[in-house]
C-alpha atoms as a PDB file:
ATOM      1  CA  UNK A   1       0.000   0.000   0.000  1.00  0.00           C
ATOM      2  CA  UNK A   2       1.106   3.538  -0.729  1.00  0.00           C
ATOM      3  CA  UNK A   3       2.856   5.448   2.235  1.00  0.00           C
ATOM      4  CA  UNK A   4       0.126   7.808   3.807  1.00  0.00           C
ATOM      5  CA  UNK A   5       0.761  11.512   2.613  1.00  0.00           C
ATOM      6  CA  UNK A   6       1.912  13.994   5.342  1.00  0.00           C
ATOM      7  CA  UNK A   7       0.602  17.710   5.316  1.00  0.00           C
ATOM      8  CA  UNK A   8       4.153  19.077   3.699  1.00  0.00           C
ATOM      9  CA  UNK A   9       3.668  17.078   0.703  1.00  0.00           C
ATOM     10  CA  UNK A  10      -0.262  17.469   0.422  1.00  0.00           C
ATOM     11  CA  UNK A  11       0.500  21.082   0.082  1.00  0.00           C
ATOM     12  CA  UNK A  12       3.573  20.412  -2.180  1.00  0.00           C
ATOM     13  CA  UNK A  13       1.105  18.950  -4.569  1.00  0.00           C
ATOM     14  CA  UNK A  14      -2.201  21.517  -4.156  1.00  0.00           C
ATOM     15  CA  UNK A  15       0.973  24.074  -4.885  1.00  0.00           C
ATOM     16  CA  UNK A  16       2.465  22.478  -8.072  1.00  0.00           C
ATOM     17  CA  UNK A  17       1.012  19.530  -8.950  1.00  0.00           C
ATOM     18  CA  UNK A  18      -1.795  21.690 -10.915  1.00  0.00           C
ATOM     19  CA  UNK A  19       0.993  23.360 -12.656  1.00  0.00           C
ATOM     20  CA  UNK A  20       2.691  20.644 -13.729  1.00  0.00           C
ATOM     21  CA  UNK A  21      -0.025  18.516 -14.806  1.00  0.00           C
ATOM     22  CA  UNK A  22      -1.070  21.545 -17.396  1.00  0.00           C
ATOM     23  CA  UNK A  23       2.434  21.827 -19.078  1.00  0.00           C
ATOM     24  CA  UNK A  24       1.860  18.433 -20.409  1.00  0.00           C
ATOM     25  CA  UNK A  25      -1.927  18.148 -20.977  1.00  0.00           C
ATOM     26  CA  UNK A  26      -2.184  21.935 -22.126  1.00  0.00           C
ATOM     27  CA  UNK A  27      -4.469  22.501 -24.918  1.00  0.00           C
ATOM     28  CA  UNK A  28      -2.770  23.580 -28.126  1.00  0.00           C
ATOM     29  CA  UNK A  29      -3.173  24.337 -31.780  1.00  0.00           C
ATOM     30  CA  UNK A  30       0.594  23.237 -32.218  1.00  0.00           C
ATOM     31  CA  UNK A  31       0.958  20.564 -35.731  1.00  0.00           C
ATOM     32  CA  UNK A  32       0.102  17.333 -34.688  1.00  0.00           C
ATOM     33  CA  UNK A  33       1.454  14.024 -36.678  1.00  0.00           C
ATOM     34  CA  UNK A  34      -1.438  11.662 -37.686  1.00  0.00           C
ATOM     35  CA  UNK A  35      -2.469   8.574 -35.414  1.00  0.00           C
ATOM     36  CA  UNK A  36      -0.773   5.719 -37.029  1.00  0.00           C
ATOM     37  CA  UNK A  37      -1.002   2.974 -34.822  1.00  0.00           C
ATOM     38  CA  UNK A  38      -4.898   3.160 -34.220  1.00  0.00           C
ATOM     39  CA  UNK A  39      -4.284   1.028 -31.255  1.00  0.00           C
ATOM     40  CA  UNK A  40      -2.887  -1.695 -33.010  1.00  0.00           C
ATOM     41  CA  UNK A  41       0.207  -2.248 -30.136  1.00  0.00           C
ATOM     42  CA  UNK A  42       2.122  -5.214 -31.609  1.00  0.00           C
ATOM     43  CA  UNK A  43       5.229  -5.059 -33.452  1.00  0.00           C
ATOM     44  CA  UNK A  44       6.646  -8.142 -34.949  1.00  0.00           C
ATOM     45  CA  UNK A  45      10.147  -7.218 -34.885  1.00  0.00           C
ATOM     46  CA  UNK A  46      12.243  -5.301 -32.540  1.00  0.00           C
ATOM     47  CA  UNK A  47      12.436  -1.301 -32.566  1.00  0.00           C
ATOM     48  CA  UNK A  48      10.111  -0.916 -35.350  1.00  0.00           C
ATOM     49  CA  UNK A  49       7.597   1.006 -33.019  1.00  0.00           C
ATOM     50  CA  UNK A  50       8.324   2.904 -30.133  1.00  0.00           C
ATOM     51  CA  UNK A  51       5.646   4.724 -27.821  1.00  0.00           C
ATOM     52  CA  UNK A  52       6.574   7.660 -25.161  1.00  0.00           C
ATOM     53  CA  UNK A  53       5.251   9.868 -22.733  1.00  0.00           C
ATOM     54  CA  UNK A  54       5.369  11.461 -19.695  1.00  0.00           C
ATOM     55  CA  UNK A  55       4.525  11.024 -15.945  1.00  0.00           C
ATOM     56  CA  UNK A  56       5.428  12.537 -12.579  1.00  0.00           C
ATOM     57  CA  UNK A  57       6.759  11.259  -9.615  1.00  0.00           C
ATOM     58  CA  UNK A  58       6.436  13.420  -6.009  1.00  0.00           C
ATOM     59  CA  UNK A  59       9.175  13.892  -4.179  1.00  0.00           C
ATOM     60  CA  UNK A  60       9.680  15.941  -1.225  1.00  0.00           C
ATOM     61  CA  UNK A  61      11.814  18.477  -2.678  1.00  0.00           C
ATOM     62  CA  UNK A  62       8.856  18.740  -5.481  1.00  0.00           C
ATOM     63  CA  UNK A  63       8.149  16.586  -8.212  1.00  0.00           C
ATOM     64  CA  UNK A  64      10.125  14.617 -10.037  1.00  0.00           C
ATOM     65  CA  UNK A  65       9.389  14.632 -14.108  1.00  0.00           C
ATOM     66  CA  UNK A  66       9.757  11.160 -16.021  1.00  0.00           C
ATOM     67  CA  UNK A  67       9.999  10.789 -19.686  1.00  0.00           C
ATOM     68  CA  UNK A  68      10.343   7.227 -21.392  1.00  0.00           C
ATOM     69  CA  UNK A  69      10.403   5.473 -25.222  1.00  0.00           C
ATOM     70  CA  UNK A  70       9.038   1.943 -25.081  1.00  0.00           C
ATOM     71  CA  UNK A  71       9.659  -0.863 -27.578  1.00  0.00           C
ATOM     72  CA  UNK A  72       6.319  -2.290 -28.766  1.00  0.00           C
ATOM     73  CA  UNK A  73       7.888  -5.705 -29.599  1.00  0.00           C
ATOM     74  CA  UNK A  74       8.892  -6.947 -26.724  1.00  0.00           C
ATOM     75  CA  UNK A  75       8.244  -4.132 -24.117  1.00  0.00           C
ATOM     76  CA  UNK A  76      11.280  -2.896 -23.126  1.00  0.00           C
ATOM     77  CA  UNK A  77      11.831   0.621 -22.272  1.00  0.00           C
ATOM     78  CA  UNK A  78      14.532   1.412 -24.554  1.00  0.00           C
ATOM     79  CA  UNK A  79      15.060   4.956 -23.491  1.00  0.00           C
ATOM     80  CA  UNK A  80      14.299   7.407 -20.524  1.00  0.00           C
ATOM     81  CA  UNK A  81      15.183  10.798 -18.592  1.00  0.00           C
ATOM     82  CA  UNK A  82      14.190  12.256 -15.558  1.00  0.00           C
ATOM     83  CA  UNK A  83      14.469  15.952 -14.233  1.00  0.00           C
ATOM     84  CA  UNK A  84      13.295  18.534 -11.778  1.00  0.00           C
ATOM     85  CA  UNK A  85      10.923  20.011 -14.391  1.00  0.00           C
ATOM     86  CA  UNK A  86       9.266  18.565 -17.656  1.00  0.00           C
ATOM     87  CA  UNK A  87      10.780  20.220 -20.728  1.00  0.00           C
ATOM     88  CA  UNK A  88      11.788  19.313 -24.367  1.00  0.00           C
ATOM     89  CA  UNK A  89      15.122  18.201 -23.594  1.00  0.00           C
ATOM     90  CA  UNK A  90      13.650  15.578 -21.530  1.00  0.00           C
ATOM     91  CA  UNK A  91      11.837  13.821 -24.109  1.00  0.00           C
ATOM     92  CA  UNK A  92      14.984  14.586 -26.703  1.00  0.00           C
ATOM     93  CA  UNK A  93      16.942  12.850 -23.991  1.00  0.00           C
ATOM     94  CA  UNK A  94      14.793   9.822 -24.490  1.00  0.00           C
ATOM     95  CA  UNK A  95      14.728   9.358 -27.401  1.00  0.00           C
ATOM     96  CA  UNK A  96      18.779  10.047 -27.852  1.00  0.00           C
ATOM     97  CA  UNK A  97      18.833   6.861 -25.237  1.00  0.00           C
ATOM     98  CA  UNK A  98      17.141   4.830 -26.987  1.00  0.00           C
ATOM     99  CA  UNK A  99      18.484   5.661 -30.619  1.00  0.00           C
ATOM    100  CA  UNK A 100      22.172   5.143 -28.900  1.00  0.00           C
ATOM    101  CA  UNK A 101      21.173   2.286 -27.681  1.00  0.00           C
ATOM    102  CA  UNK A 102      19.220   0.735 -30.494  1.00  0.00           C
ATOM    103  CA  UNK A 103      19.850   1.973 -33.574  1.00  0.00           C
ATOM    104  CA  UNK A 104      16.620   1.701 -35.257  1.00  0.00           C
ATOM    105  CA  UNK A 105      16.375   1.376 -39.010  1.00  0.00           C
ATOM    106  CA  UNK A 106      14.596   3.744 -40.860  1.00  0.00           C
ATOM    107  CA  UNK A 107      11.010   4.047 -40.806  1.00  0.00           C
ATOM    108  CA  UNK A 108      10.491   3.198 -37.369  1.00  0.00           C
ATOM    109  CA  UNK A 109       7.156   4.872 -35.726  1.00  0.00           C
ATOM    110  CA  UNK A 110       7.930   6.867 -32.949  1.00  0.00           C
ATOM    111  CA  UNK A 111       4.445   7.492 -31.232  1.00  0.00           C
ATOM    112  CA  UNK A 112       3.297   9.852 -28.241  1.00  0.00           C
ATOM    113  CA  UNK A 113       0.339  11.975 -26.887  1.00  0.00           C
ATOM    114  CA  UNK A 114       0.002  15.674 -28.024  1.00  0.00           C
ATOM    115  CA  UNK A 115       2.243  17.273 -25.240  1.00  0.00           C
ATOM    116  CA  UNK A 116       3.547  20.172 -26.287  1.00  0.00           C
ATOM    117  CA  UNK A 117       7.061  18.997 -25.397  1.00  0.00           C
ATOM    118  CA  UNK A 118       6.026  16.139 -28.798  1.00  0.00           C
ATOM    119  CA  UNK A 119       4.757  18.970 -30.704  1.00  0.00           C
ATOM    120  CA  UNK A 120       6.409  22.320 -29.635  1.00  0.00           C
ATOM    121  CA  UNK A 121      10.076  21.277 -29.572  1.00  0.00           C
ATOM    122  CA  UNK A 122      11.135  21.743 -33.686  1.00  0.00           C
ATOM    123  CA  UNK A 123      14.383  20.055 -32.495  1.00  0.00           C
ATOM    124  CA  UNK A 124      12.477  16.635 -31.395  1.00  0.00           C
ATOM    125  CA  UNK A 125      10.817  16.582 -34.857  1.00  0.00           C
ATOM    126  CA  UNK A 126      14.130  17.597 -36.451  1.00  0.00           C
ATOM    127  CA  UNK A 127      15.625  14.520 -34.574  1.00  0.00           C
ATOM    128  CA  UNK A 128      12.400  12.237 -35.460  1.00  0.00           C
ATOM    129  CA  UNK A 129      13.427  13.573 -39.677  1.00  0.00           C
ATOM    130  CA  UNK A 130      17.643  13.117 -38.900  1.00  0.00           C
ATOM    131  CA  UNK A 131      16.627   9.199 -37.734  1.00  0.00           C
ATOM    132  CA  UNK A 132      14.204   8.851 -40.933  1.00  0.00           C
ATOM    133  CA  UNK A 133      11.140   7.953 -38.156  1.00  0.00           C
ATOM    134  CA  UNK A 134       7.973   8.337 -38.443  1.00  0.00           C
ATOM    135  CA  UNK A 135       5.791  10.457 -35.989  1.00  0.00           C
ATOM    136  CA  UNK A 136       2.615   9.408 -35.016  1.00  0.00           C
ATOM    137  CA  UNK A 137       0.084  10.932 -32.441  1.00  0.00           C
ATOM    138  CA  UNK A 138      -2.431  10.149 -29.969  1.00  0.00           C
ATOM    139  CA  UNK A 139      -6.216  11.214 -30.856  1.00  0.00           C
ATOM    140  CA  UNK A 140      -6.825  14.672 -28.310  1.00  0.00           C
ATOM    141  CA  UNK A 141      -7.291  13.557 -24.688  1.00  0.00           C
ATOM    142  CA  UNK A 142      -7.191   9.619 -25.683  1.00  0.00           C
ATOM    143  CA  UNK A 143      -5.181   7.911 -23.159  1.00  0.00           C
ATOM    144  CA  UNK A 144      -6.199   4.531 -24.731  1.00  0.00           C
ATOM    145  CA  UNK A 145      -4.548   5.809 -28.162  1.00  0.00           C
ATOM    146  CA  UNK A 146      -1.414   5.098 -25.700  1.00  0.00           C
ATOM    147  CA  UNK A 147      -2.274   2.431 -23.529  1.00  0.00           C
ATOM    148  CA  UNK A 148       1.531   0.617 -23.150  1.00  0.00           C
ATOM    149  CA  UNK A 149       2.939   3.406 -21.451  1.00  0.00           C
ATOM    150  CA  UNK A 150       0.275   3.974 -19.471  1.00  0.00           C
ATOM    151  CA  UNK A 151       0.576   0.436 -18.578  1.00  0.00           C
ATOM    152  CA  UNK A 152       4.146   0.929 -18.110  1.00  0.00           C
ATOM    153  CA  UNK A 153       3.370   3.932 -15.799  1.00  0.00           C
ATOM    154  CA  UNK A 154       0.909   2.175 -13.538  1.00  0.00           C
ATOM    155  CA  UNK A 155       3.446  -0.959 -13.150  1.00  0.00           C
ATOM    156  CA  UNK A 156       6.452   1.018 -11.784  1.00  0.00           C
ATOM    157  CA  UNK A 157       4.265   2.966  -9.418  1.00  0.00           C
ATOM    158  CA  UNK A 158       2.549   0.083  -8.254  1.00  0.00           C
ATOM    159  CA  UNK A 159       5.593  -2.038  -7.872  1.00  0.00           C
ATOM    160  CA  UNK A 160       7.742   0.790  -6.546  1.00  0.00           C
ATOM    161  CA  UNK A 161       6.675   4.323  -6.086  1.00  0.00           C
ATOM    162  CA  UNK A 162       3.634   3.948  -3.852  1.00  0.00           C
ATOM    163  CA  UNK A 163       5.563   2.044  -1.419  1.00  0.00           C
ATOM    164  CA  UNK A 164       8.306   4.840  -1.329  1.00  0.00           C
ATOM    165  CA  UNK A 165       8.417   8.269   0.375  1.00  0.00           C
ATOM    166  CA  UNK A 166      11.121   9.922  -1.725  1.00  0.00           C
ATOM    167  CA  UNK A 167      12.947  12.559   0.130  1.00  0.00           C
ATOM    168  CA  UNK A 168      14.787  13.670  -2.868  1.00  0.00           C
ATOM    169  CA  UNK A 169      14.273  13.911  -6.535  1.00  0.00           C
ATOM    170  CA  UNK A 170      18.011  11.466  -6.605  1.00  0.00           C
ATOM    171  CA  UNK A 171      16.925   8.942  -4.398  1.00  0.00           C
ATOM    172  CA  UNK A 172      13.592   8.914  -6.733  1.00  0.00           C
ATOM    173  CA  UNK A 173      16.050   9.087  -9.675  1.00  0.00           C
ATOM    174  CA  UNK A 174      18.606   6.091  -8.509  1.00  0.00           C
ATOM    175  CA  UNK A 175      15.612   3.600  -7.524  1.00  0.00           C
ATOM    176  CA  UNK A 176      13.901   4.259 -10.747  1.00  0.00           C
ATOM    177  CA  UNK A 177      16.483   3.775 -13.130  1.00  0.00           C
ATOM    178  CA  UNK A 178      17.272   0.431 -11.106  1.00  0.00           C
ATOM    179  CA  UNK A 179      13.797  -0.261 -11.565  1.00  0.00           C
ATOM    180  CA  UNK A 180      14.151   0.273 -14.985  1.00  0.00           C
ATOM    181  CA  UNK A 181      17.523  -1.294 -15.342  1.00  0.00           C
ATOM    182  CA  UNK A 182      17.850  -4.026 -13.441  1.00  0.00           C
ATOM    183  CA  UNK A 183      14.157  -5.430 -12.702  1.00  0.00           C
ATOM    184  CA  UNK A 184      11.913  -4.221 -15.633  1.00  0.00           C
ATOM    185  CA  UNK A 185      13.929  -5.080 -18.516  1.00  0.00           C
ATOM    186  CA  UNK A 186      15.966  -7.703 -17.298  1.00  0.00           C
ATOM    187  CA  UNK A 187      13.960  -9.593 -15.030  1.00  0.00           C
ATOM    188  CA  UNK A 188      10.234  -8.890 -14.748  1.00  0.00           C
ATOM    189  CA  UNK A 189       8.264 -11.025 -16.645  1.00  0.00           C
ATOM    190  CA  UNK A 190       5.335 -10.427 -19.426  1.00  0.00           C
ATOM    191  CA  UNK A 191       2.346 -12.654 -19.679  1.00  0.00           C
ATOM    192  CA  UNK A 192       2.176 -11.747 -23.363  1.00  0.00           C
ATOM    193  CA  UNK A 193       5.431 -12.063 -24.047  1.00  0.00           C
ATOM    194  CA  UNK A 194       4.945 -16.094 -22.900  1.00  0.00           C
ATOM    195  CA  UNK A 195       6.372 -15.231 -19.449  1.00  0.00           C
ATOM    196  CA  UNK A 196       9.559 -14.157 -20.407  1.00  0.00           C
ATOM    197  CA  UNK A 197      11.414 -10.630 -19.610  1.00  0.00           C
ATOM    198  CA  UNK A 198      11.933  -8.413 -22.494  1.00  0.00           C
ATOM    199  CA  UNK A 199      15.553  -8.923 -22.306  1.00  0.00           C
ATOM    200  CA  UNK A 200      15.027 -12.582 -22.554  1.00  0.00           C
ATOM    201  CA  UNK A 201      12.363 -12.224 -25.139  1.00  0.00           C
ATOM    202  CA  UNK A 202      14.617 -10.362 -27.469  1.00  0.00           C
ATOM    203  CA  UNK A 203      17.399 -12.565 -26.980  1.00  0.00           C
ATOM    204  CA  UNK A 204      15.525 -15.782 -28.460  1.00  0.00           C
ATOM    205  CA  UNK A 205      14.220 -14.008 -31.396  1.00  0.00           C
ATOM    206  CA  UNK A 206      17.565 -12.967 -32.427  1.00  0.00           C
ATOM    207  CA  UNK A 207      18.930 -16.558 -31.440  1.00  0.00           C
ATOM    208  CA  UNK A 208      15.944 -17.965 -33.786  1.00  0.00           C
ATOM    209  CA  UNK A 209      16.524 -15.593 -36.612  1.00  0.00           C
ATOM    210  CA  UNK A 210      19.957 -16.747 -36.602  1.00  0.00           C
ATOM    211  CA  UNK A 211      19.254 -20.163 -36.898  1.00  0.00           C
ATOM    212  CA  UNK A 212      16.375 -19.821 -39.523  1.00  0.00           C
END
């Protein structure tokens, strides 16, 4: 169960949290890219479609921002960044993760919501054209449109956030990225993926292409 609040951090979060919900969800009329994945999350090889987005972590020294690219086929977060405040090098920080880490071929689909950190930054899309990837968009205020991260979301808080009081944003930062690291990835297993990690997963497709 989730620690109980105490009054610091309740008024912490009637302070900022408001704030920093609306510099992600903020209406816009910034260019949005076209919904390509219409909810169709499967990807039959690896880093051919990525999903990101954003979520917030309290802390009390404030809030902690998260940003994160996901790998469709086999779940894996591929790429992530966390800060004091959520901006567009955050996301650009992600996504340089996960393209040093991966190197997609062309035409992957990089999908997100419509925060103006996606849609604002002309250096993210400039990144998404350098990487020959395809952006793609959640419908307005459709969460579904990018249910795996949400997913994603919901399984690190329940598994580790809730049963955490973070007095600073590192300590948030160092458990997380072990989270992340060490148990998500590596060891935490999927029931889709036949109850294998995503490390695992990805390993035997690669040994079975090989041997095809």
């Amino acid at each position: 169960m989730p620690h109980q609040k105490d009054k610091k951090e309740t008024r912490d979060t009637l302070q900022t949290g408001k704030e920093v919900q609306s510099n992600h969800k903020l209406t816009h009329t910034l260019p949005v890219a076209d919904n390509l994945l219409e909810q169709k999350f499967t990807a039959e090889t690896p880093n051919t479609i990525w999903v990101s987005n954003i979520t917030y972590i309290p802390t009390d020294e404030g809030w902690l921002s998260c940003a994160a690219h996901k790998d469709l086929f086999n779940g894996e977060i591929v790429g992530y960044a966390l800060g004091s405040r959520i901006t567009k090098e955050l996301v650009i920080a992600s996504l340089l993760m996960a393209v040093k880490r991966k190197r997609p071929l062309p035409g992957l689909i990089n999908h997100s919501d419509r925060g103006i950190q996606y849609c604002s930054s002309s250096e993210y899309q400039r990144l998404l054209d350098m990487f020959s990837m395809k952006a793609s968009m959640s419908r307005k205020g459709n969460c579904y449109d990018n249910a795996p991260m949400e997913s994603f979301w919901g399984a690190m808080k329940n598994e580790l956030v809730y049963h955490r009081r973070y007095a600073t944003r590192e300590q948030a930062i160092r458990e997380i990225t072990e989270y992340i690291e060490i148990f998500y990835n590596r060891q935490r297993r999927q029931e889709r993926l036949g109850y294998l990690s995503p490390a695992v997963y990805e390993q035997q497709f690669h040994e079975r292409k090989k041997a095809a």
